[in-house]
C-alpha atoms as a PDB file:
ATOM      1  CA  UNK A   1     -93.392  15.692 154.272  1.00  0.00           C
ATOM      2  CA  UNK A   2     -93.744  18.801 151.371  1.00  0.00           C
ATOM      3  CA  UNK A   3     -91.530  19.778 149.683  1.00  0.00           C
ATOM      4  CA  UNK A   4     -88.235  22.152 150.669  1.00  0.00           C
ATOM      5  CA  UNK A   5     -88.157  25.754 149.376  1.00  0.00           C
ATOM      6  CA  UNK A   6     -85.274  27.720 149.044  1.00  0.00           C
ATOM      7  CA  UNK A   7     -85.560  29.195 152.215  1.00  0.00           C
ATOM      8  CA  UNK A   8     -85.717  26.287 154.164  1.00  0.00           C
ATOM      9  CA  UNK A   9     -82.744  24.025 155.543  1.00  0.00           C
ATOM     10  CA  UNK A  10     -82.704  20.582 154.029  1.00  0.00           C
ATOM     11  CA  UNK A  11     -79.802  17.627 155.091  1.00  0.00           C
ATOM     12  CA  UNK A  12     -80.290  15.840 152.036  1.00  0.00           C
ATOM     13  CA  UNK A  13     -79.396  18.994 149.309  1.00  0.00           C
ATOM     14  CA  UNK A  14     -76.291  20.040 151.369  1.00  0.00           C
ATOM     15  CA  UNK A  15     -75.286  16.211 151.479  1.00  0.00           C
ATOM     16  CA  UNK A  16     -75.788  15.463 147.519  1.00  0.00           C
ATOM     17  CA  UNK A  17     -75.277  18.929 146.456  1.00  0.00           C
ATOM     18  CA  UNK A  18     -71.634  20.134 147.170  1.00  0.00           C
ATOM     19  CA  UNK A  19     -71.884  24.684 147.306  1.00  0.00           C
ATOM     20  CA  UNK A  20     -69.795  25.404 144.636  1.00  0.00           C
ATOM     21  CA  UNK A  21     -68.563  28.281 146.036  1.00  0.00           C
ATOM     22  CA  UNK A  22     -66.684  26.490 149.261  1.00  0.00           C
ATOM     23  CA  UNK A  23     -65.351  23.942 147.376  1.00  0.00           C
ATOM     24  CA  UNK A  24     -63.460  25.864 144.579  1.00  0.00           C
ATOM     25  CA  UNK A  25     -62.607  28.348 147.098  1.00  0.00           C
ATOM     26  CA  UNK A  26     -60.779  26.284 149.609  1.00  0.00           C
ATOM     27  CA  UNK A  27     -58.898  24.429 147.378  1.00  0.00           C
ATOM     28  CA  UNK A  28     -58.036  27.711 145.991  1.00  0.00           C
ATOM     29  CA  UNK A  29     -57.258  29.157 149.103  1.00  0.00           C
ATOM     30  CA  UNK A  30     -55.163  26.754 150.428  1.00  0.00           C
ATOM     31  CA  UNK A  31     -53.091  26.539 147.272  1.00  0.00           C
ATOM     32  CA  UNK A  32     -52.562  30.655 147.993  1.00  0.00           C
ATOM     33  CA  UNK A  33     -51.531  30.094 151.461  1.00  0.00           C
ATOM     34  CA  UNK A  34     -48.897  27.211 151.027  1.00  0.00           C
ATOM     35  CA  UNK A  35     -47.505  29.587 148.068  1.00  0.00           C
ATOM     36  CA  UNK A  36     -47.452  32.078 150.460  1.00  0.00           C
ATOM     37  CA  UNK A  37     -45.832  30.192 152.884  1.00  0.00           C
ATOM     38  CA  UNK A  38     -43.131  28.864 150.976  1.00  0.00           C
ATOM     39  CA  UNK A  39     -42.482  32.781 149.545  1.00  0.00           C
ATOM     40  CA  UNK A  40     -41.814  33.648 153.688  1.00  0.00           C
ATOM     41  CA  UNK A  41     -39.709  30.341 154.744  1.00  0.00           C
ATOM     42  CA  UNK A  42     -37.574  31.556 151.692  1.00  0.00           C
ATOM     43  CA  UNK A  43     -37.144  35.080 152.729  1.00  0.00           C
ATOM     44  CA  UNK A  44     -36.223  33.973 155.696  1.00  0.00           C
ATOM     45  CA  UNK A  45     -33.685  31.617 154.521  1.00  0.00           C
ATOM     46  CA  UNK A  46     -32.635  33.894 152.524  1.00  0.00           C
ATOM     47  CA  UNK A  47     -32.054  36.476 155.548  1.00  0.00           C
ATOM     48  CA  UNK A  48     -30.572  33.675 157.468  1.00  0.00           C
ATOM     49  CA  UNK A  49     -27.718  32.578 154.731  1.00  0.00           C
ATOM     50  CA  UNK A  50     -27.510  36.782 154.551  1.00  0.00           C
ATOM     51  CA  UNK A  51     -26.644  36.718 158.394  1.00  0.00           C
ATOM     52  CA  UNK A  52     -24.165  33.701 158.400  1.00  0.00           C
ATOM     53  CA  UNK A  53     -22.207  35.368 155.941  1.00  0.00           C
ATOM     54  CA  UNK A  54     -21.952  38.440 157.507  1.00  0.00           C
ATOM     55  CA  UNK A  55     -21.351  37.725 160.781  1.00  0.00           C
ATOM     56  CA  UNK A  56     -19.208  34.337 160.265  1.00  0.00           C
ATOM     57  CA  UNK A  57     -17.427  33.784 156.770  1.00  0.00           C
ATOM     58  CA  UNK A  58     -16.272  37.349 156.138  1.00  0.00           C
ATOM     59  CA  UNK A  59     -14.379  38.253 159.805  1.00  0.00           C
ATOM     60  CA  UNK A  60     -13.215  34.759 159.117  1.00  0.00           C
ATOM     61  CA  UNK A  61     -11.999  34.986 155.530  1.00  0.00           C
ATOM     62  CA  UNK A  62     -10.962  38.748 156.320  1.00  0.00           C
ATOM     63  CA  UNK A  63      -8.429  37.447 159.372  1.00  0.00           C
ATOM     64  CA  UNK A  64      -7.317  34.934 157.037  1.00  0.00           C
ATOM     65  CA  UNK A  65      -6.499  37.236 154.218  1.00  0.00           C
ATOM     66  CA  UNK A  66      -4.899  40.065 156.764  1.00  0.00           C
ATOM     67  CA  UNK A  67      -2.357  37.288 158.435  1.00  0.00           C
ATOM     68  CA  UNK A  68      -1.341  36.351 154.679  1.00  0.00           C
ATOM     69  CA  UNK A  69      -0.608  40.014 153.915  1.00  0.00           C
ATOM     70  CA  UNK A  70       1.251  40.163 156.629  1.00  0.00           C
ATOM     71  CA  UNK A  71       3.365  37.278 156.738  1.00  0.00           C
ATOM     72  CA  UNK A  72       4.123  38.536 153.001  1.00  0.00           C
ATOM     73  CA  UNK A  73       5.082  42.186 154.021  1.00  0.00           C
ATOM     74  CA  UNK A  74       7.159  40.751 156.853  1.00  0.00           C
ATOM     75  CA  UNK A  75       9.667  39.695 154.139  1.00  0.00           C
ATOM     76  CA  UNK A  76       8.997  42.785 152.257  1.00  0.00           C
ATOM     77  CA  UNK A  77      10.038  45.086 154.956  1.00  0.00           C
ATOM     78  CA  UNK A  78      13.240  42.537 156.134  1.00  0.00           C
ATOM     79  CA  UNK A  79      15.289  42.738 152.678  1.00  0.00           C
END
């Protein structure tokens, strides 16, 4: 067998010889994406905690707060 040139394909190089540039870049890459991730399930958690409020704790706490002000101007108007 001669020897590979550059050109050529050869099992053995690719096996013992890592390309640097695949290696560095997927770790790279995937460290990017899980950041990039995370940064999207916390907008969204961020929008969903938005909507509970919004649409559950203030009508609630806003009842809440109008029956007190009127059971308290109920004795304002009687004396």
């Amino acid at each position: 067998m001669t020897p590979t040139s550059g050109s050529e394909y050869s099992p053995e190089a690719s096996i013992l010889e890592p390309s640097p540039s695949s290696s560095s870049h997927d770790s790279s890459s995937d460290y990017g994406d899980d950041e990039g991730d995370a940064e999207a399930e916390w907008q969204e958690s961020l929008q969903q905690l938005e909507l509970l409020l919004s649409m559950v704790l203030v009508p609630f706490i806003g009842k809440w707060v109008g029956r007190k002000c009127a059971y308290f101007g109920m004795f304002k108007t009687s004396t």
